[in-house]
C-alpha atoms as a PDB file:
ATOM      1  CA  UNK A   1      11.587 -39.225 -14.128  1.00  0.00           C
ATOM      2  CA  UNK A   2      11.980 -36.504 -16.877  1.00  0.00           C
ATOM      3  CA  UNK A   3       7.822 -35.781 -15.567  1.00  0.00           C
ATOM      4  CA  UNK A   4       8.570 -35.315 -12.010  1.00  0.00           C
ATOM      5  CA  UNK A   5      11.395 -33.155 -13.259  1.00  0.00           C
ATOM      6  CA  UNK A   6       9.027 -30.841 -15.688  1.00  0.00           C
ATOM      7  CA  UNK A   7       6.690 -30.896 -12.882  1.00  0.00           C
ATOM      8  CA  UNK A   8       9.569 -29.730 -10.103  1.00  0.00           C
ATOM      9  CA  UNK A   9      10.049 -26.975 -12.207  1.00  0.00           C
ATOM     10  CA  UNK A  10       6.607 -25.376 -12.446  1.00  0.00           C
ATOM     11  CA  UNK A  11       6.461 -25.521  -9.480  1.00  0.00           C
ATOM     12  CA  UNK A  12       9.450 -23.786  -8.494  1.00  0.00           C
ATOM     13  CA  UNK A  13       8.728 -21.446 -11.065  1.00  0.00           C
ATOM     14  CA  UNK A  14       5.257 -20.717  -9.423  1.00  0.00           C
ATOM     15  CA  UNK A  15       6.814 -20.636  -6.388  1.00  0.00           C
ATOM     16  CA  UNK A  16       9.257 -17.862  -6.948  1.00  0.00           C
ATOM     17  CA  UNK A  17       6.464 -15.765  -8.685  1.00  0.00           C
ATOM     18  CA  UNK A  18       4.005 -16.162  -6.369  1.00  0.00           C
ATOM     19  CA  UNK A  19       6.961 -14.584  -3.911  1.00  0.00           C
ATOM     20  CA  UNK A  20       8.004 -11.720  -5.938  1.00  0.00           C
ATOM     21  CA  UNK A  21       3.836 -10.909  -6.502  1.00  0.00           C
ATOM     22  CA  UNK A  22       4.363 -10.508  -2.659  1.00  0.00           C
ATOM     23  CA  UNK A  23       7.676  -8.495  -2.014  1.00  0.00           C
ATOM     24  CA  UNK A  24       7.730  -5.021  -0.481  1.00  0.00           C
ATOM     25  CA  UNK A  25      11.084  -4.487  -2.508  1.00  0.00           C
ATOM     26  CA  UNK A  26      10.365  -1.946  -4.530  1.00  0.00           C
ATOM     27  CA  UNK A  27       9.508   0.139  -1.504  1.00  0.00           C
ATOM     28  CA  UNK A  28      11.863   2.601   0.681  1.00  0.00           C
ATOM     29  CA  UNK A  29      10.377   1.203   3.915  1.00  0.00           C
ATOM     30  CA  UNK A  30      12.340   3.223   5.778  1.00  0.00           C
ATOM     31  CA  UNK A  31      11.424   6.896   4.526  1.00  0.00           C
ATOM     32  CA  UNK A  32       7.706   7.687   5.365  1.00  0.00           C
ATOM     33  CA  UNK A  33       5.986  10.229   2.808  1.00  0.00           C
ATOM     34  CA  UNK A  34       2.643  12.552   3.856  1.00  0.00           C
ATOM     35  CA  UNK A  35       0.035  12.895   1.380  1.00  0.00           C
ATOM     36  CA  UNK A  36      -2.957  15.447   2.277  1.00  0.00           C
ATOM     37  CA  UNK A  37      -5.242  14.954  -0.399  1.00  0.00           C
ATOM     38  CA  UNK A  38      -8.419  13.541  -1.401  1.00  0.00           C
ATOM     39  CA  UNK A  39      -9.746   9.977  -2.146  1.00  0.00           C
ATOM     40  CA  UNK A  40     -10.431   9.456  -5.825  1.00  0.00           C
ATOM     41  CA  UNK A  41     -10.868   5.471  -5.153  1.00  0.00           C
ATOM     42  CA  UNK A  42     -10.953   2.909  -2.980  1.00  0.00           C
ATOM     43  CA  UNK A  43     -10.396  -0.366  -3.813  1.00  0.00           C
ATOM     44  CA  UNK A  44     -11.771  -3.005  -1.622  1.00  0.00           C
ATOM     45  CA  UNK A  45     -10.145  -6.545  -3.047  1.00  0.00           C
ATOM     46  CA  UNK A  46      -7.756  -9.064  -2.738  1.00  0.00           C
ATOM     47  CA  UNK A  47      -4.563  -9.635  -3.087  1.00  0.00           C
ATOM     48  CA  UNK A  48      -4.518  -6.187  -1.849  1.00  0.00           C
ATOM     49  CA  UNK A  49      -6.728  -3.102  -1.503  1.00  0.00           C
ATOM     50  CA  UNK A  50      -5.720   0.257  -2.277  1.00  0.00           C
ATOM     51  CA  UNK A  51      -6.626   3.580  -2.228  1.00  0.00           C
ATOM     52  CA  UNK A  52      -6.087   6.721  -5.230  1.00  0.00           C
ATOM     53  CA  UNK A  53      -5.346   9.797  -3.751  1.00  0.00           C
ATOM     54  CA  UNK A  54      -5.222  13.197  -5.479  1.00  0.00           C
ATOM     55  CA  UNK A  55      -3.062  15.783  -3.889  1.00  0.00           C
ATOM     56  CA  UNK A  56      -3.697  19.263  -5.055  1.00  0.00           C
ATOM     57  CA  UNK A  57      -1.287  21.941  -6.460  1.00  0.00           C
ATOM     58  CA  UNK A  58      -2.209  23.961  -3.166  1.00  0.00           C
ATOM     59  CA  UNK A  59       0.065  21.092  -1.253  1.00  0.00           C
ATOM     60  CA  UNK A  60       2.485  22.141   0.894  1.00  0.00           C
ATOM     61  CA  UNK A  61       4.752  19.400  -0.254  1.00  0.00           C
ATOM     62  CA  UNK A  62       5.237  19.965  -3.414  1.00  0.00           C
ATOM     63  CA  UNK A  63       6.698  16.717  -4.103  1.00  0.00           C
ATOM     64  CA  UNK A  64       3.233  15.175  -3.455  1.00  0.00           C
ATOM     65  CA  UNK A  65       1.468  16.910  -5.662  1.00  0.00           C
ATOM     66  CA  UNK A  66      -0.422  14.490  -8.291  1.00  0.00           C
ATOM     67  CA  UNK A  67      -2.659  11.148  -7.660  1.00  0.00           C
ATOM     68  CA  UNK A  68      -0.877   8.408  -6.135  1.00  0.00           C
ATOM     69  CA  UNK A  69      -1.920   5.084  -5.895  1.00  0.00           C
ATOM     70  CA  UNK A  70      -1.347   3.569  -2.167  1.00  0.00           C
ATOM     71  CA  UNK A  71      -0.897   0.003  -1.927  1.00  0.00           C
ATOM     72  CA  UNK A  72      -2.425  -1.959   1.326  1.00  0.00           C
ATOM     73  CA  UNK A  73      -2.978  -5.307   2.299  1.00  0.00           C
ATOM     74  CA  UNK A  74      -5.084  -8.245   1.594  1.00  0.00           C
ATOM     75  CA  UNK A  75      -8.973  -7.804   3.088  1.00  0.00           C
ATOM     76  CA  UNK A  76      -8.254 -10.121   5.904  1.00  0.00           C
ATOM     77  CA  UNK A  77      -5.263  -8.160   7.405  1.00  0.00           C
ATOM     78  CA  UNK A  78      -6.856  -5.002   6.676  1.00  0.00           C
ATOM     79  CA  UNK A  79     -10.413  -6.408   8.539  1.00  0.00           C
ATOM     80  CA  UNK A  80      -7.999  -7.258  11.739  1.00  0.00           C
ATOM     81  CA  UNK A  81      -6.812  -3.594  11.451  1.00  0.00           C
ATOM     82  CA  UNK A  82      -9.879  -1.618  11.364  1.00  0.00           C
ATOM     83  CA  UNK A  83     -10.849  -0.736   8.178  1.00  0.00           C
ATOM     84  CA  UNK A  84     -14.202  -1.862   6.481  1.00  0.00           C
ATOM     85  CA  UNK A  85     -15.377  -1.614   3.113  1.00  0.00           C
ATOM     86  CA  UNK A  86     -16.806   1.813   3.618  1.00  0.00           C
ATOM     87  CA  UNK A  87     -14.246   3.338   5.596  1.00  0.00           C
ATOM     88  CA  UNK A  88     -13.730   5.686   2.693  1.00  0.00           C
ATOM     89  CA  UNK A  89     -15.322   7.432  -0.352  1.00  0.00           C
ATOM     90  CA  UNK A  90     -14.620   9.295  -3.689  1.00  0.00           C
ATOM     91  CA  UNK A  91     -14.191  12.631  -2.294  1.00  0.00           C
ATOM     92  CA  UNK A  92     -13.354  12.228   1.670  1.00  0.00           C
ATOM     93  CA  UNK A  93     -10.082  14.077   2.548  1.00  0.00           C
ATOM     94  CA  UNK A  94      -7.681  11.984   3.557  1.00  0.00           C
ATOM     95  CA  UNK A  95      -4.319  12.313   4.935  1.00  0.00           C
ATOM     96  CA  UNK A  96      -1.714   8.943   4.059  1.00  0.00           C
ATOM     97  CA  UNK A  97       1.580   8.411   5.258  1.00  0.00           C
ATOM     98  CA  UNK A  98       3.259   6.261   3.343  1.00  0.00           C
ATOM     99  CA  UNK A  99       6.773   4.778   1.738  1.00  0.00           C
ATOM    100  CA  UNK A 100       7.895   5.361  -1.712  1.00  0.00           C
ATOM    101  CA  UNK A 101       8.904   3.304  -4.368  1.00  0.00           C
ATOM    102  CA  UNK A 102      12.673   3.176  -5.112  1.00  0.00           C
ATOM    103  CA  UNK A 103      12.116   3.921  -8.919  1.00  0.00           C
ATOM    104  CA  UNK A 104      10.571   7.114  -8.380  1.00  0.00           C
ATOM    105  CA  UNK A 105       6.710   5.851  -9.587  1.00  0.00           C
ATOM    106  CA  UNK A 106       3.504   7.215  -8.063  1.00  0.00           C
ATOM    107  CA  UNK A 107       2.744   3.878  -6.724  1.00  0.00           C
ATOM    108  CA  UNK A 108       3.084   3.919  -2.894  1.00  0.00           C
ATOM    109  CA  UNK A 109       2.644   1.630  -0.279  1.00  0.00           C
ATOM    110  CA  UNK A 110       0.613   2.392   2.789  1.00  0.00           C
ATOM    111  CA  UNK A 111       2.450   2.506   6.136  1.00  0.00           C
ATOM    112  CA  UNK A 112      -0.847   4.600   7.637  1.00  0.00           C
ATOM    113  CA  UNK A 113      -3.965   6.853   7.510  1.00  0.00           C
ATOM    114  CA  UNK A 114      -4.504   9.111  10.049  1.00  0.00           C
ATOM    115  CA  UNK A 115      -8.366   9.778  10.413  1.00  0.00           C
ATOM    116  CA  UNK A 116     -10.522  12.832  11.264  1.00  0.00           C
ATOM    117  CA  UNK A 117     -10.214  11.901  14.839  1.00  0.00           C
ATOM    118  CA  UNK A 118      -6.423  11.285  15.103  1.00  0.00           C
ATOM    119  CA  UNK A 119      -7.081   7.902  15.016  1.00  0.00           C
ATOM    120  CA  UNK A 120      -4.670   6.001  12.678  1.00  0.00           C
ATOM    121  CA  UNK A 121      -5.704   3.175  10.692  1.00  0.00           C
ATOM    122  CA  UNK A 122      -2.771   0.913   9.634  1.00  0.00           C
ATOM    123  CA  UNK A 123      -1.236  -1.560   6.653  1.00  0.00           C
ATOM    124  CA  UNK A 124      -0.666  -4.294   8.876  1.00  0.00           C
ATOM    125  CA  UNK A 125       0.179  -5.308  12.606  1.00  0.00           C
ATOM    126  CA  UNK A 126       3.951  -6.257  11.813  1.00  0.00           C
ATOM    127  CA  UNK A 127       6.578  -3.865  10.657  1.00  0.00           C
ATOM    128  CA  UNK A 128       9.217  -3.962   8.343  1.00  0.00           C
ATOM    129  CA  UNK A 129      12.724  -4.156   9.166  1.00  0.00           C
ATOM    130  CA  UNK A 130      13.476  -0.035   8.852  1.00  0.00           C
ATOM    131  CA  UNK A 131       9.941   0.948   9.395  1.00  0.00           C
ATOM    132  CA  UNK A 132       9.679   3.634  11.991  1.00  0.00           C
ATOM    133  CA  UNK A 133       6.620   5.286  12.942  1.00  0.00           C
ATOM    134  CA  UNK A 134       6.815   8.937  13.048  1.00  0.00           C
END
């Protein structure tokens, strides 16, 4: 019995981290940020991809000025979205709307891109409660 017990546990344990790994807390979901800037990487991988963005000093927003790193989804969602492995390179100009995280951190997550053609290129299908598009 005491087994089954340990084993109950662990997996509650895993359970709850494996949740938090997953939670969209730390993010103000409902305030959207623009960063005009330039893509430093792009990361391509599971659990989630991401993309580093330097924004210049030029920025009209001064607030965004610095690299950020923009949090995204697994490869599958992203796939169903749109994006591909090559949808960007070190260098392109990008422009990233995204929400900030509550402590202040450079460490973003992705709402949107909007691409050269206007075209915009998002997180995920579902939304947030509090996520407006703009």
């Amino acid at each position: 019995m005491k087994r089954i017990a340990s084993v109950a546990l662990v997996f509650t344990l895993l359970g709850g981290a494996t949740h938090a790994h997953h939670s969209r807390e730390m993010f103000d979901v409902t305030r959207n940020i623009t960063y005009r800037g330039a893509v430093k990487a792009y990361r391509w991988q599971n659990p989630h991809s991401s993309i580093v963005v330097t924004v210049g000093a030029n920025a009209k927003d001064r607030s965004t000025v610095g690299t950020w790193n923009i949090e995204a989804s697994s490869l599958s969602i992203m796939t169903t979205g749109g994006w591909k492995q090559n949808t960007f390179k070190m260098g392109d100009p990008i422009t990233v709307v995204a929400h900030p995280n509550k402590d202040g951190s450079k460490s973003v997550l992705l709402f949107y891109v909007i691409m050269p053609d206007g075209k915009r290129l998002y997180r995920a299908a579902h939304r947030y409660p509090g996520e407006v598009d703009h």
